[in-house]
C-alpha atoms as a PDB file:
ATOM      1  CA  UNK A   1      11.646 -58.590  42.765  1.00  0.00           C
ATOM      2  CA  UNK A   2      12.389 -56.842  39.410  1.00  0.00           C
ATOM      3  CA  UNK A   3      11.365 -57.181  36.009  1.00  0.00           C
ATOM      4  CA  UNK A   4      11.406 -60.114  34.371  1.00  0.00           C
ATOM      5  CA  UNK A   5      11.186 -61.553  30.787  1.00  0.00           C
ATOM      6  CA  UNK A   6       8.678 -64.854  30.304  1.00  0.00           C
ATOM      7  CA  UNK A   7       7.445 -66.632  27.176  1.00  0.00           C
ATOM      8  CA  UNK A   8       3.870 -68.086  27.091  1.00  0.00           C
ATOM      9  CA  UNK A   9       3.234 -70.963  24.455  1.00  0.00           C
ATOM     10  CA  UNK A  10       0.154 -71.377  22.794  1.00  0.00           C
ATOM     11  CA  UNK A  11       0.517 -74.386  20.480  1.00  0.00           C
ATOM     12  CA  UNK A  12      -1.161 -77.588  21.998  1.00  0.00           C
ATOM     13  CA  UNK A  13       1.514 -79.921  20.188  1.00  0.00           C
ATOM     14  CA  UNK A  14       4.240 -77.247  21.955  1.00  0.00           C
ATOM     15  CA  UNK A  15       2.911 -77.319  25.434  1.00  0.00           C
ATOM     16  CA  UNK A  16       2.519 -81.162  25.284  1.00  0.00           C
ATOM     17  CA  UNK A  17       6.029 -81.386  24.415  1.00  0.00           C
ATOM     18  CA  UNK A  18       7.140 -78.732  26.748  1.00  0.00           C
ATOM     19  CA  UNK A  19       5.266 -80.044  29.537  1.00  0.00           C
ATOM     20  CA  UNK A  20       6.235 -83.711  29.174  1.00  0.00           C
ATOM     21  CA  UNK A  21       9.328 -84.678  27.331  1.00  0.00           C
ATOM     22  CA  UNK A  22      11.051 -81.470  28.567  1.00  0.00           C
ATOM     23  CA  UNK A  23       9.366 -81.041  32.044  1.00  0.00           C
ATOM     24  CA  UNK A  24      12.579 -81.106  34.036  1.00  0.00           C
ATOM     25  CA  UNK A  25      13.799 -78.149  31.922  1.00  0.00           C
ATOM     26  CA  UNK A  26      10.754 -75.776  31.589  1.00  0.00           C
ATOM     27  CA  UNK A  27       9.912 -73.579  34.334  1.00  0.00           C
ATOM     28  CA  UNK A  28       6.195 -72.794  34.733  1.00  0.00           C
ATOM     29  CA  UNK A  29       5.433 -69.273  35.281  1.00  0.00           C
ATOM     30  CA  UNK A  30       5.165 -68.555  38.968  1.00  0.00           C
ATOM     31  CA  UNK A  31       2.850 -66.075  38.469  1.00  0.00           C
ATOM     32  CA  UNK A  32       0.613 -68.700  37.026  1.00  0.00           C
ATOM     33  CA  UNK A  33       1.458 -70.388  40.424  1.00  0.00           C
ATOM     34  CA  UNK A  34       0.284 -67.611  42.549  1.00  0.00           C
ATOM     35  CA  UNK A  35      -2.944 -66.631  40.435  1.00  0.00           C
ATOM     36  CA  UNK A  36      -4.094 -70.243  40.906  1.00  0.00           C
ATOM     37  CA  UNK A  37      -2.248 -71.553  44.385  1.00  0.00           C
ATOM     38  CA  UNK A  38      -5.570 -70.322  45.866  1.00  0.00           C
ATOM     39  CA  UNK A  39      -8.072 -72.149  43.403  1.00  0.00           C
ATOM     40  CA  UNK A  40      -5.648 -75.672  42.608  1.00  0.00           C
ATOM     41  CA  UNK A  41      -3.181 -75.490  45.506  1.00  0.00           C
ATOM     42  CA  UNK A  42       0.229 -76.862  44.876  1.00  0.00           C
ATOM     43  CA  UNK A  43      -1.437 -78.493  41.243  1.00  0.00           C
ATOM     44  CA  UNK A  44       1.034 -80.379  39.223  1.00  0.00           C
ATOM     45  CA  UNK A  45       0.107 -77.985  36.469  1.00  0.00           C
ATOM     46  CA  UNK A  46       2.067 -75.402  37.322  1.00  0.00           C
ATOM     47  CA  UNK A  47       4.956 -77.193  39.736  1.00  0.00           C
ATOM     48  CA  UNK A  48       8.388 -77.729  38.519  1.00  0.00           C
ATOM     49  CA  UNK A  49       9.236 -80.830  36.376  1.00  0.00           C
ATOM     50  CA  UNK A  50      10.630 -82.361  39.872  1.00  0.00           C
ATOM     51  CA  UNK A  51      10.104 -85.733  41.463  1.00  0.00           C
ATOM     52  CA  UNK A  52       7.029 -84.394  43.128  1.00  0.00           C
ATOM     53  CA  UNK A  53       5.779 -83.271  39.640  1.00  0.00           C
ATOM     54  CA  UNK A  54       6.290 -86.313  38.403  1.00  0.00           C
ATOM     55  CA  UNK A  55       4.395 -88.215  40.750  1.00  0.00           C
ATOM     56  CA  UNK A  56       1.614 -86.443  41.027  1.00  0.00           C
ATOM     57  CA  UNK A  57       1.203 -86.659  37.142  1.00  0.00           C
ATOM     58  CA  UNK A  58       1.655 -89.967  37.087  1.00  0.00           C
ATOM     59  CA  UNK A  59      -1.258 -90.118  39.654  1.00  0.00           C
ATOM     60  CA  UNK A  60      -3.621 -88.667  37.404  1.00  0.00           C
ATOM     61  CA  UNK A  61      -2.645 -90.071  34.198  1.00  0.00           C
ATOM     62  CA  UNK A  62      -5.494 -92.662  34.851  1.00  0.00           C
ATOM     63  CA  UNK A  63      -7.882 -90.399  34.404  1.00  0.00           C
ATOM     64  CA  UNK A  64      -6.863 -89.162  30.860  1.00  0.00           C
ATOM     65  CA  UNK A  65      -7.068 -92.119  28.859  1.00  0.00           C
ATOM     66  CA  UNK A  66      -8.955 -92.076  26.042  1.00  0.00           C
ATOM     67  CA  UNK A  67     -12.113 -94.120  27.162  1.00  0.00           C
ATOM     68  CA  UNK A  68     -12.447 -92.490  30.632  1.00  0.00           C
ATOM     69  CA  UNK A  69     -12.239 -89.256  28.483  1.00  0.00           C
ATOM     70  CA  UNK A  70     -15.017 -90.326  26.188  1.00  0.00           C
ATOM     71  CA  UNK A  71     -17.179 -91.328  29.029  1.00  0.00           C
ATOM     72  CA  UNK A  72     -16.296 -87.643  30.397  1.00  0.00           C
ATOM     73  CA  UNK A  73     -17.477 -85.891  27.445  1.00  0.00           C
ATOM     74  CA  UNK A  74     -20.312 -87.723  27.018  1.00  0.00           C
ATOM     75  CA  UNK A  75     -21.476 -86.523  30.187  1.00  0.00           C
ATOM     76  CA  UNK A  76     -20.371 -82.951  29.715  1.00  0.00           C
ATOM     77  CA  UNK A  77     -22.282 -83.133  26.287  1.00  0.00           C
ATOM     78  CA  UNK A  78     -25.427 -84.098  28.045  1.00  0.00           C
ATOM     79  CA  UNK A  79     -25.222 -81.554  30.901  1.00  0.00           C
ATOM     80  CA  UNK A  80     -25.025 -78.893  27.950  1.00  0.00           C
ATOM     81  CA  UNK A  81     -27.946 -79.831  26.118  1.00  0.00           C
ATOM     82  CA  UNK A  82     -29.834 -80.264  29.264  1.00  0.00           C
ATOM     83  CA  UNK A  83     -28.684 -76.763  30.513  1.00  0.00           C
ATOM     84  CA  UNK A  84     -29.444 -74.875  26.822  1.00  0.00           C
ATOM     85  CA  UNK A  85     -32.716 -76.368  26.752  1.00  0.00           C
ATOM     86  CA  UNK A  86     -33.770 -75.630  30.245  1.00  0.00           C
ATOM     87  CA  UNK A  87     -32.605 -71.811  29.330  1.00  0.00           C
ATOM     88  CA  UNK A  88     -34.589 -72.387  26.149  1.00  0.00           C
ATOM     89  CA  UNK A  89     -37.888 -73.397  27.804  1.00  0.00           C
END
C-alpha cells in the first residue's frame, strides 16, 4: 500500500451533508476505520454509504431526536456539576 492523498472536513454543516445526502459517494477514511475498528467495531460512522450503512443509521436515528437529546444532556449536565463539585470539595 502506497501513498495516498485524503481530505478531512471540518465544517459541521459539511460533514452533515457529506455524510447524509452524499453518503453513497463519500468514502470514509479507512484509516479512521482501523484506528477505531477496535474501540466501535464495524460502526456506521466510518462504513461506506452502502445498504448496510444505511440500515444501521437508520437504526439509531431514534436516538437523535431532539427530545431524547435534551433528556441526554440534561443528564450529562448533571453528571458534570456533580463531578466538578466533588473535585471541588
Amino acid at each position: 500500500m502506497g501513498p495516498s492523498n485524503s481530505v478531512t472536513f471540518f465544517d459541521p454543516k459539511l460533514v452533515q451533508e457529506l455524510m447524509t445526502t452524499h453518503a453513497d459517494t463519500t468514502d470514509k477514511s479507512k484509516t479512521m476505520r482501523d484506528i477505531f475498528e477496535d474501540l466501535l467495531g464495524e460502526s456506521f460512522l466510518f462504513s461506506a454509504g452502502d445498504d448496510k450503512w444505511r440500515a444501521k443509521r437508520k437504526a439509531c436515528s431514534p436516538g437523535f431526536y431532539k427530545d431524547k437529546l435534551q433528556i441526554l444532556m440534561e443528564g450529562m449536565k448533571l453528571t458534570t456539576e456533580n463531578t466538578v463539585n466533588e473535585w471541588s470539595a
